[in-house]
PDB file of N, CA and C in Angstrom:
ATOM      1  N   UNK A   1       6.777 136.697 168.519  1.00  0.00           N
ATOM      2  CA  UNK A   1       5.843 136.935 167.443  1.00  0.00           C
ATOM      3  C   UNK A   1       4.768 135.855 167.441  1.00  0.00           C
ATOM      4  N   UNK A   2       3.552 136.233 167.521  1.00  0.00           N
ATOM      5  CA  UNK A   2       2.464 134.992 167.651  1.00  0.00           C
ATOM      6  C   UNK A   2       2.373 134.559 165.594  1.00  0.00           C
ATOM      7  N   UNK A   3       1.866 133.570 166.101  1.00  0.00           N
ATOM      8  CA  UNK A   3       1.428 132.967 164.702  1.00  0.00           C
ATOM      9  C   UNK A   3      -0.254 132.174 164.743  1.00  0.00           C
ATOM     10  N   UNK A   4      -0.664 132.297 163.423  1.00  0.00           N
ATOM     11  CA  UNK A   4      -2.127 132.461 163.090  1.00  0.00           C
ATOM     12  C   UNK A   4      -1.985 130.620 162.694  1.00  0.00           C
ATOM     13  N   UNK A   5      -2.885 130.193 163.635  1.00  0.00           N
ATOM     14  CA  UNK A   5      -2.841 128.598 163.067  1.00  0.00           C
ATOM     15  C   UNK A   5      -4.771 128.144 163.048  1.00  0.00           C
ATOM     16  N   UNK A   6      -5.001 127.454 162.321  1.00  0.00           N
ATOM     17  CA  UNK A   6      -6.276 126.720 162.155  1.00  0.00           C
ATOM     18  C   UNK A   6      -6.169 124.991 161.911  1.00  0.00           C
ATOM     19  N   UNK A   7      -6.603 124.438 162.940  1.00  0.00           N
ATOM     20  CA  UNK A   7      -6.680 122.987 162.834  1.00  0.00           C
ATOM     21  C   UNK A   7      -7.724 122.060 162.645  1.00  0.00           C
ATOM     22  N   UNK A   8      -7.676 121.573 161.631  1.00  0.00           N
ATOM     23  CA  UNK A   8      -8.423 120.160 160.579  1.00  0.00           C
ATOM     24  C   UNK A   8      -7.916 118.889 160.718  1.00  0.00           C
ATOM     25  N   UNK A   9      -8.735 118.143 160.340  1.00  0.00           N
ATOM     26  CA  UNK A   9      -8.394 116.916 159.825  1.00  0.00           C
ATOM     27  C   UNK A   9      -8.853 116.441 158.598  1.00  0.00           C
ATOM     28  N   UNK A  10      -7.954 116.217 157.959  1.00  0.00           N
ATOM     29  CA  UNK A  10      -8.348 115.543 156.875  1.00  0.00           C
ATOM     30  C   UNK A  10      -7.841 114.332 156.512  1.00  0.00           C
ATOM     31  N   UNK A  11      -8.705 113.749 155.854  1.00  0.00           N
ATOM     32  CA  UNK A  11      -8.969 112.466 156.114  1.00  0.00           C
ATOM     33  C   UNK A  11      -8.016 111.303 157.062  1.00  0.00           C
ATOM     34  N   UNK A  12      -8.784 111.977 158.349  1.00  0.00           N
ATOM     35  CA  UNK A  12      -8.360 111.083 159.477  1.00  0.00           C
ATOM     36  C   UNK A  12      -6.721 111.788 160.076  1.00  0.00           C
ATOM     37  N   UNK A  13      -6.422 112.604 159.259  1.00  0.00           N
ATOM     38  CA  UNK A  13      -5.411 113.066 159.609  1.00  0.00           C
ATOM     39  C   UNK A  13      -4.856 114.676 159.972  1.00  0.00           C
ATOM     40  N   UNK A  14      -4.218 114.833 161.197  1.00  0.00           N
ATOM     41  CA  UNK A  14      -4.375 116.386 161.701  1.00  0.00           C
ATOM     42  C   UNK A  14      -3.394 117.133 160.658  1.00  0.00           C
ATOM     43  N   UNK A  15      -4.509 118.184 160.113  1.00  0.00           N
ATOM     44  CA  UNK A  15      -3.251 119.025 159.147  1.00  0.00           C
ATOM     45  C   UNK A  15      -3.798 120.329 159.934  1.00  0.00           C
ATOM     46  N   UNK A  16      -2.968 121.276 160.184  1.00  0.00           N
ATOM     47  CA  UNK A  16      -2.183 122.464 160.211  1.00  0.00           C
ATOM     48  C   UNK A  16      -2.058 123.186 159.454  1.00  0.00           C
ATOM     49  N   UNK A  17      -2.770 124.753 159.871  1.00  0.00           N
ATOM     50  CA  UNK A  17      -2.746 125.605 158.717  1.00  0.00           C
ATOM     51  C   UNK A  17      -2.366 126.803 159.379  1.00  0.00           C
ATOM     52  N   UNK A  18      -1.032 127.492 158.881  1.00  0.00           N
ATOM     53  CA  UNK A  18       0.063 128.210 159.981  1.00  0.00           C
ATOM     54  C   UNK A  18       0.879 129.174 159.617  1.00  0.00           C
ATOM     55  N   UNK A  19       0.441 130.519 159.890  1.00  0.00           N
ATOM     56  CA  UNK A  19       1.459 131.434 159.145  1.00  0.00           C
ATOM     57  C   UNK A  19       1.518 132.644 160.213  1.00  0.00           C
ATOM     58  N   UNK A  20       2.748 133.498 159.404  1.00  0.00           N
ATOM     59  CA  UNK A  20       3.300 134.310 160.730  1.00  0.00           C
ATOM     60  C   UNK A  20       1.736 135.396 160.949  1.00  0.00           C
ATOM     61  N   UNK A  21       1.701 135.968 161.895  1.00  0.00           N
ATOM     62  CA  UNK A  21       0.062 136.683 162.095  1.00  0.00           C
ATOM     63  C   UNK A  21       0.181 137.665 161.407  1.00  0.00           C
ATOM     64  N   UNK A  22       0.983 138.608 161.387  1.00  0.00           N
ATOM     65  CA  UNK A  22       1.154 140.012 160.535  1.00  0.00           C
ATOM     66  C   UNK A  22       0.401 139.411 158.815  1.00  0.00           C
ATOM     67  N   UNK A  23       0.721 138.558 158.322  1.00  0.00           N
ATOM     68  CA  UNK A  23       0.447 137.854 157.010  1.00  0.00           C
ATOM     69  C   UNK A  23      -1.180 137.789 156.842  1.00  0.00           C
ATOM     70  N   UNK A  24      -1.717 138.124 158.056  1.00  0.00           N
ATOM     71  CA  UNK A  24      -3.543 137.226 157.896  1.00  0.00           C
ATOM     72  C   UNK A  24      -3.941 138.684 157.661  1.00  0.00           C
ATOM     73  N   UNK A  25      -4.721 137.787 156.425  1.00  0.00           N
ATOM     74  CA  UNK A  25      -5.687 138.911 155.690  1.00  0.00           C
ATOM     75  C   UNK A  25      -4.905 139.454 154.308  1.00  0.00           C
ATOM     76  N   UNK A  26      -3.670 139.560 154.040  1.00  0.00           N
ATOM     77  CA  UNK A  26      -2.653 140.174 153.415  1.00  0.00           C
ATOM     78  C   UNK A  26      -3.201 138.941 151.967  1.00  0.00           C
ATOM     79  N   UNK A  27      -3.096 139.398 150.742  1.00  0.00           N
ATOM     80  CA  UNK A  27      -2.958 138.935 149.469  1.00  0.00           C
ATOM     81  C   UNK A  27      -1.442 139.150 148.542  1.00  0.00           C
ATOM     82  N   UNK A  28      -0.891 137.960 148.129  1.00  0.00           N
ATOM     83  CA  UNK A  28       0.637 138.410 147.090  1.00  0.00           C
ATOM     84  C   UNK A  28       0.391 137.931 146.484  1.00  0.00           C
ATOM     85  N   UNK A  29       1.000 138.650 145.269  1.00  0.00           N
ATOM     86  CA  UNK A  29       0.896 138.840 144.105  1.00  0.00           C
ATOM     87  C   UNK A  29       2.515 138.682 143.403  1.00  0.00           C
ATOM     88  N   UNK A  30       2.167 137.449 142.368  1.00  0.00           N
ATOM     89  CA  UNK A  30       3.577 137.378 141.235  1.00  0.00           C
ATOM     90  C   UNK A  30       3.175 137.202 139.778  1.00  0.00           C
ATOM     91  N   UNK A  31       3.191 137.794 139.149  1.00  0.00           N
ATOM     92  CA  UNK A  31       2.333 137.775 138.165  1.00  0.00           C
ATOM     93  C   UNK A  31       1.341 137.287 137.774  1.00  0.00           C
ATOM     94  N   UNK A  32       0.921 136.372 137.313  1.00  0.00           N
ATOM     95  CA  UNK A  32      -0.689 136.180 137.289  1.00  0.00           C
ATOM     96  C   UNK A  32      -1.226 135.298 138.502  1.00  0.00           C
ATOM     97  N   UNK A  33      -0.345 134.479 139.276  1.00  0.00           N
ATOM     98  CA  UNK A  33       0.183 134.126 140.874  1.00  0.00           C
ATOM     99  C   UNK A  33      -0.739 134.686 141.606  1.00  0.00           C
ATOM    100  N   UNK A  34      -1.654 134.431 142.506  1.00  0.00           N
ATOM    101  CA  UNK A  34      -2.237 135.155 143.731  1.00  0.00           C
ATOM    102  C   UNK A  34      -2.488 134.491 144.679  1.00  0.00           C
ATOM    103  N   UNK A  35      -2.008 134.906 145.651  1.00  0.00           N
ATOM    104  CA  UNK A  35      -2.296 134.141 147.014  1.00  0.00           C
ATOM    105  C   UNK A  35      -2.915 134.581 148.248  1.00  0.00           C
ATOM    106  N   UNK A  36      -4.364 134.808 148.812  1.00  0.00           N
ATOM    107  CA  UNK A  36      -4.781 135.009 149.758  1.00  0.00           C
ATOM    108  C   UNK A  36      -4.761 134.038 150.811  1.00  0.00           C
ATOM    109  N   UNK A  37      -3.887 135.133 151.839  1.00  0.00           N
ATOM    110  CA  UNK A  37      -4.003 134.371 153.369  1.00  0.00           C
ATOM    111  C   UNK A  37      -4.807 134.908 154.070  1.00  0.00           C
ATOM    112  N   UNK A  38      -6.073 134.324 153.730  1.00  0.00           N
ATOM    113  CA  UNK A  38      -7.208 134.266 154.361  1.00  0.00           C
ATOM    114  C   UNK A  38      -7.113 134.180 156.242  1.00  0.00           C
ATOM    115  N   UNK A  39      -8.335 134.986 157.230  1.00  0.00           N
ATOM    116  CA  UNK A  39      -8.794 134.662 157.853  1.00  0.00           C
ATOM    117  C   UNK A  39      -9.297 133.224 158.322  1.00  0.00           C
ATOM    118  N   UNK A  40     -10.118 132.962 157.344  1.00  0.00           N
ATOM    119  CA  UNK A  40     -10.586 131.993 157.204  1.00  0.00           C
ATOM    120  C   UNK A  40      -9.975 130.059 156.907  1.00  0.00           C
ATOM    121  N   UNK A  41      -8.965 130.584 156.258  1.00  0.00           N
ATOM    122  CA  UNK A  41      -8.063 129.058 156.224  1.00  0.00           C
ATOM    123  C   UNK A  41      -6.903 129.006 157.404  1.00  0.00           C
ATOM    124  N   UNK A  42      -6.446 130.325 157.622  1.00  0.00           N
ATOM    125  CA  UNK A  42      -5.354 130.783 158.908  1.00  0.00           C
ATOM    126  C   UNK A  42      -5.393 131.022 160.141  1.00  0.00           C
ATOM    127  N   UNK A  43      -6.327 131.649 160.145  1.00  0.00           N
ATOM    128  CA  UNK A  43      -6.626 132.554 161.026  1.00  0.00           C
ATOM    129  C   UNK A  43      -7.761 132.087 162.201  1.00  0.00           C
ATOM    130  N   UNK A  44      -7.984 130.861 162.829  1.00  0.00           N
ATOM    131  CA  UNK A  44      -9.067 130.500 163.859  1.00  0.00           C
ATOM    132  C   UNK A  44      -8.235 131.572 165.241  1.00  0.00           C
ATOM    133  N   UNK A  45      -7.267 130.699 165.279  1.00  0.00           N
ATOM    134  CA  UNK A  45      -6.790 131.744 166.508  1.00  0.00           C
ATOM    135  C   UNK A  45      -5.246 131.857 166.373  1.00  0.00           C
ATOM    136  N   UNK A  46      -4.663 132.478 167.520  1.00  0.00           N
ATOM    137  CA  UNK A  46      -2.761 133.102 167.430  1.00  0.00           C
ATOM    138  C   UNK A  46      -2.442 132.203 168.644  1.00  0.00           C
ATOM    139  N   UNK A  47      -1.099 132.061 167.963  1.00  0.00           N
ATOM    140  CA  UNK A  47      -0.513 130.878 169.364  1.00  0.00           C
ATOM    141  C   UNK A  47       0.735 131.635 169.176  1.00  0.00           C
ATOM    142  N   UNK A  48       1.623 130.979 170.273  1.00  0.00           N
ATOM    143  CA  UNK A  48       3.194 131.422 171.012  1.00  0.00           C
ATOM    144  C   UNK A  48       4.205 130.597 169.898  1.00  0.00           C
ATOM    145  N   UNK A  49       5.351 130.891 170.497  1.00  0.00           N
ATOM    146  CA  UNK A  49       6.323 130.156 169.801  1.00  0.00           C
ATOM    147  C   UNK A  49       6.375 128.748 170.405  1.00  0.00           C
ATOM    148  N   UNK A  50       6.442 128.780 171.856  1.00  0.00           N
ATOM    149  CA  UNK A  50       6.157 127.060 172.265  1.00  0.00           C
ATOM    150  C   UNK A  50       4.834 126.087 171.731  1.00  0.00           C
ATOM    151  N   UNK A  51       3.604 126.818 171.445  1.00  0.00           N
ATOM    152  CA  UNK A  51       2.381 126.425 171.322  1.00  0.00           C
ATOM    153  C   UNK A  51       2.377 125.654 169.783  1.00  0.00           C
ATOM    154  N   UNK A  52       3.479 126.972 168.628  1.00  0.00           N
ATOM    155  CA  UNK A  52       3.604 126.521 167.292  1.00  0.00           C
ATOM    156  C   UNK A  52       4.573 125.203 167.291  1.00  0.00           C
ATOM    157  N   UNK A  53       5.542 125.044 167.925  1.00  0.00           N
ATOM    158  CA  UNK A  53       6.069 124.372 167.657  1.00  0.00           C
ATOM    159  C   UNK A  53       5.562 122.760 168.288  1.00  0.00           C
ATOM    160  N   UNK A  54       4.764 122.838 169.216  1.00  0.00           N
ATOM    161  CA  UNK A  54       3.962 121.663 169.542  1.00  0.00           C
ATOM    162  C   UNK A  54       2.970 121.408 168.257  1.00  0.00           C
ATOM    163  N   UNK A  55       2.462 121.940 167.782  1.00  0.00           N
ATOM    164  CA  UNK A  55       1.430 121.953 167.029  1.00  0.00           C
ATOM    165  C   UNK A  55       2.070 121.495 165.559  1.00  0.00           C
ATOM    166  N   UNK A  56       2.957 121.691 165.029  1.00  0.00           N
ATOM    167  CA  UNK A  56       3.955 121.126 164.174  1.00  0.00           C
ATOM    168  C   UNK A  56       4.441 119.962 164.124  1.00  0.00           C
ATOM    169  N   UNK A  57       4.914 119.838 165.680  1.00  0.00           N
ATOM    170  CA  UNK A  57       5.372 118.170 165.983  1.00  0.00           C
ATOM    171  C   UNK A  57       4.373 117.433 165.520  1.00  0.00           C
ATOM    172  N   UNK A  58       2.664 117.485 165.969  1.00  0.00           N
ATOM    173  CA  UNK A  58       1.916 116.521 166.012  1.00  0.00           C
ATOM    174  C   UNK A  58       1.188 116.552 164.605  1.00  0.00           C
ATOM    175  N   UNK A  59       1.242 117.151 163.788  1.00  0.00           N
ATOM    176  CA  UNK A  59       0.444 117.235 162.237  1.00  0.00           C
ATOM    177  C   UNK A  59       1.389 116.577 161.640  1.00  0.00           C
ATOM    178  N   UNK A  60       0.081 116.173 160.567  1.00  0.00           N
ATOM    179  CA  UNK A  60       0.627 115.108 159.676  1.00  0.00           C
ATOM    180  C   UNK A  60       0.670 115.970 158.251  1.00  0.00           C
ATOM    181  N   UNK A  61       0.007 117.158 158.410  1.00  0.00           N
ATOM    182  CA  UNK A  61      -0.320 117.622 156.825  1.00  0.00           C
ATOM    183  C   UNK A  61      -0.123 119.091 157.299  1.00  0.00           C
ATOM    184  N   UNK A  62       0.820 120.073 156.897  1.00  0.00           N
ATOM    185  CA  UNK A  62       0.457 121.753 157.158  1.00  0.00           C
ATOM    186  C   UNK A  62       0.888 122.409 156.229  1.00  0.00           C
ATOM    187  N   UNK A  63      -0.004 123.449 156.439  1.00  0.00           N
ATOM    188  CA  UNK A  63       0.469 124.281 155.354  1.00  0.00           C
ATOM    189  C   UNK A  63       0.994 125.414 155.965  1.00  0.00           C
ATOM    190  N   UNK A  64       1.991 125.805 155.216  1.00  0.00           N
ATOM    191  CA  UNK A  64       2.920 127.742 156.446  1.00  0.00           C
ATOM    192  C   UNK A  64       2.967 128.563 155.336  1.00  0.00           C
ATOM    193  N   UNK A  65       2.545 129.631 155.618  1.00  0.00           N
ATOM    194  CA  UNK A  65       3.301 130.811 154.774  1.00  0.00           C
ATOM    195  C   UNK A  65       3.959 131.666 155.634  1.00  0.00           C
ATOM    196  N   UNK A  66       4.947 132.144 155.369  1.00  0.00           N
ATOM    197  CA  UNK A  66       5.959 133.452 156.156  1.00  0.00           C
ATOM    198  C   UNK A  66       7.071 133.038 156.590  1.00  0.00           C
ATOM    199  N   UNK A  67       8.360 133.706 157.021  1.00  0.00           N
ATOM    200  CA  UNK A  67       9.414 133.805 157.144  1.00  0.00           C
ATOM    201  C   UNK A  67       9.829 133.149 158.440  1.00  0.00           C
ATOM    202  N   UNK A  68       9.048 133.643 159.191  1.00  0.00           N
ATOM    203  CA  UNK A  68       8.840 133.175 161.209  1.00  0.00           C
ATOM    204  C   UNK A  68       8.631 131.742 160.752  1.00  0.00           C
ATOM    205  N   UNK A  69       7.305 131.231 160.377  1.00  0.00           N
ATOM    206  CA  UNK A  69       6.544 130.475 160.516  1.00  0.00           C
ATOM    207  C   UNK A  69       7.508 129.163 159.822  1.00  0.00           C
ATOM    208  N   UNK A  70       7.893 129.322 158.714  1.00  0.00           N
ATOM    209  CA  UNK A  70       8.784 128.232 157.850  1.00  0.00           C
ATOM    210  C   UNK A  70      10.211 128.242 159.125  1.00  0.00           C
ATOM    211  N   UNK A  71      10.550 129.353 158.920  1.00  0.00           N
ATOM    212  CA  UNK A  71      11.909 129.010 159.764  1.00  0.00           C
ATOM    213  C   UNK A  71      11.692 127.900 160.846  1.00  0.00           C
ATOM    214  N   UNK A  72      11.088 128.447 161.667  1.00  0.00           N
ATOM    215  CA  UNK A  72      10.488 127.639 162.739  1.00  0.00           C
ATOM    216  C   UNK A  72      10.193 126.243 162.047  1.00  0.00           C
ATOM    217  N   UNK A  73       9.552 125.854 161.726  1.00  0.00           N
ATOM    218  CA  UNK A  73       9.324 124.610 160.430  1.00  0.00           C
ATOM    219  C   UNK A  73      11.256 123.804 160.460  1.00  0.00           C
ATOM    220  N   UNK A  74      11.923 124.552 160.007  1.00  0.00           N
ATOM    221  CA  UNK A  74      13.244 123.938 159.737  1.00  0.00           C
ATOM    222  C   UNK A  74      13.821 124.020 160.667  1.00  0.00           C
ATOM    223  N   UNK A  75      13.580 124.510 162.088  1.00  0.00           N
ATOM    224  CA  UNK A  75      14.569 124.531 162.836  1.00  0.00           C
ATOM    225  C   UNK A  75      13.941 123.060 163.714  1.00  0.00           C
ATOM    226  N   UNK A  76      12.962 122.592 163.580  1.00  0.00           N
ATOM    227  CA  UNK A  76      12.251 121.844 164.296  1.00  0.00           C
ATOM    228  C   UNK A  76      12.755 120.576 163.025  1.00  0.00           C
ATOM    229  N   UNK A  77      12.975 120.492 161.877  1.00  0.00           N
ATOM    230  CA  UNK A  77      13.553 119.182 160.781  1.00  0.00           C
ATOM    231  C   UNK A  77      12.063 118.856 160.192  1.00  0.00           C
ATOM    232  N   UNK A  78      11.494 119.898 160.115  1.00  0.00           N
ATOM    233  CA  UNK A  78       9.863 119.416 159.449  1.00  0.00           C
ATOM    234  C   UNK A  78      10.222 119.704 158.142  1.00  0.00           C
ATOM    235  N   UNK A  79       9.978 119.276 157.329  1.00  0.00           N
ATOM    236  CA  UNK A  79      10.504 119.785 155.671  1.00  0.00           C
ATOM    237  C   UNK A  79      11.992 120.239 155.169  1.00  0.00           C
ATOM    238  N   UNK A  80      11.596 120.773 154.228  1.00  0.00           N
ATOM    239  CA  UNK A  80      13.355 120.747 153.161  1.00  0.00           C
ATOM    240  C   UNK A  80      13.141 122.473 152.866  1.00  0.00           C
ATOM    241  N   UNK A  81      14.227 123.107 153.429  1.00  0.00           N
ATOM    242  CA  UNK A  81      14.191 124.356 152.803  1.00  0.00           C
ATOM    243  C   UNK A  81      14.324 123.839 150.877  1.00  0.00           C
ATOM    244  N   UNK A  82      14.934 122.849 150.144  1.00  0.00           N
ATOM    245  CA  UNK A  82      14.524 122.926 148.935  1.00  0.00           C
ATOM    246  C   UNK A  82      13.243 122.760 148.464  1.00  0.00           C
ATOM    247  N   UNK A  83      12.435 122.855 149.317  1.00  0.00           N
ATOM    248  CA  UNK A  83      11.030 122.794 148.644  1.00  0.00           C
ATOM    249  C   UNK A  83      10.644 124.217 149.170  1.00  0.00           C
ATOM    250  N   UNK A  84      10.972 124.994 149.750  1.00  0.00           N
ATOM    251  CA  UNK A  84      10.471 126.127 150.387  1.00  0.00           C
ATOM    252  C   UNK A  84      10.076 127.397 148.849  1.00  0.00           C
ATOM    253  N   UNK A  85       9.087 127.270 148.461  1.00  0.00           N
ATOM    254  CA  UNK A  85       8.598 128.519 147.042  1.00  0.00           C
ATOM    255  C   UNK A  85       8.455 129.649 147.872  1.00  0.00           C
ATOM    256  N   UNK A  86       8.805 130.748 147.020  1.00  0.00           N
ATOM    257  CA  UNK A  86       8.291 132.379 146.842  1.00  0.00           C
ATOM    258  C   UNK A  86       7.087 133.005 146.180  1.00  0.00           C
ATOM    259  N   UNK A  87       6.560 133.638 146.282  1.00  0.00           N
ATOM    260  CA  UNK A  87       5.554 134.125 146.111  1.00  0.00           C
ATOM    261  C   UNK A  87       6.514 135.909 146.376  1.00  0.00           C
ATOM    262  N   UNK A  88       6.317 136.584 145.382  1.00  0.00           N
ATOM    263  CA  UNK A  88       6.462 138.054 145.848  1.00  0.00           C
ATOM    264  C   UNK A  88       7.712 138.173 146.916  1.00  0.00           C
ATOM    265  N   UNK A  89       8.480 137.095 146.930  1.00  0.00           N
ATOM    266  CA  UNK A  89       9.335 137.364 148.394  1.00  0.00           C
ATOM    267  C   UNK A  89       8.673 136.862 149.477  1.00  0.00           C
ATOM    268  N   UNK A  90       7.881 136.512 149.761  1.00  0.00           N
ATOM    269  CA  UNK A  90       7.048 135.578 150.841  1.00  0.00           C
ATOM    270  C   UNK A  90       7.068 133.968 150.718  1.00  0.00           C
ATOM    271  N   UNK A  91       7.691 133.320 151.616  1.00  0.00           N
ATOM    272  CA  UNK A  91       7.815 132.078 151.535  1.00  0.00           C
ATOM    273  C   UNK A  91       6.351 131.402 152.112  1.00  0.00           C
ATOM    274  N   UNK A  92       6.605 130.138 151.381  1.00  0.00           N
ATOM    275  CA  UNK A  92       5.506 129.256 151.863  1.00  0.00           C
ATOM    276  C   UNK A  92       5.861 127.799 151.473  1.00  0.00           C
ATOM    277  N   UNK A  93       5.144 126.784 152.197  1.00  0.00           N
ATOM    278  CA  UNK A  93       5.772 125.326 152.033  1.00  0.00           C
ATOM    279  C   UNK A  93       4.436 124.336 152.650  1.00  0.00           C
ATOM    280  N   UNK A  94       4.569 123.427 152.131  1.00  0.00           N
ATOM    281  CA  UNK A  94       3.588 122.218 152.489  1.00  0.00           C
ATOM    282  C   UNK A  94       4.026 121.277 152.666  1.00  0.00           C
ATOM    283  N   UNK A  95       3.648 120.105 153.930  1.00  0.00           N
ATOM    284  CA  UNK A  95       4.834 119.492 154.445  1.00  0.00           C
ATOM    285  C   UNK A  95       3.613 118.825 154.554  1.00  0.00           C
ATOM    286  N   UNK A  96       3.519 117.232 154.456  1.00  0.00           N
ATOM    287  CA  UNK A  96       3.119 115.952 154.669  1.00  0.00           C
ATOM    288  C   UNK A  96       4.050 114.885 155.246  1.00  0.00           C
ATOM    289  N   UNK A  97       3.875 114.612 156.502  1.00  0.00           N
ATOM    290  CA  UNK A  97       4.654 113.841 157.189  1.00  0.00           C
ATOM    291  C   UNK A  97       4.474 112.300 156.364  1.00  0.00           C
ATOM    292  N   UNK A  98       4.662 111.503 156.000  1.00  0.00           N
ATOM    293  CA  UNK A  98       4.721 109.843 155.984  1.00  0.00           C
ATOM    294  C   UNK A  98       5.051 109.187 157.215  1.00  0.00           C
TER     295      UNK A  98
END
């Protein structure tokens, strides 16, 4: 399954913006809750499963939405499934390395 990643830096530091591809473009909804996964914040280009998980190692700041995309996230020890939120049944998580 490819995944939709876009890479920044902010301030001075590489953050990662990374979700499963089926997800780009898609909006959820939880009650007054809305979340667009934009093209535009996600979506520069689609990478592999080896490509995501390099790209994970080296960020200091990312953001994931989706099921693929987080898993992958924890199987690699990047974040805490207890921080992992729902949205509609759609996971998402923000991970800042120190």
């Amino acid at each position: 399954m490819p995944f939709a990643v876009r890479q920044t830096d902010y301030q001075k530091n590489p953050m990662l913006n990374i979700c499963d591809a089926e997800l780009l473009g898609k909006t959820i909804t939880e009650g007054e809750l809305n979340m667009h996964i934009s093209e535009s914040y996600y979506g520069d280009r689609f990478v592999d499963k080896d490509e995501a998980q390099t790209l994970l190692k080296n960020s200091t700041i990312i953001n994931l939405v989706g099921n693929e995309t987080i898993s992958l996230c924890i199987e690699l020890g990047i974040g805490s499934e207890n921080a992992v939120k729902k949205i509609s049944g759609v996971p998402f998580l923000i991970v800042f390395k120190m």
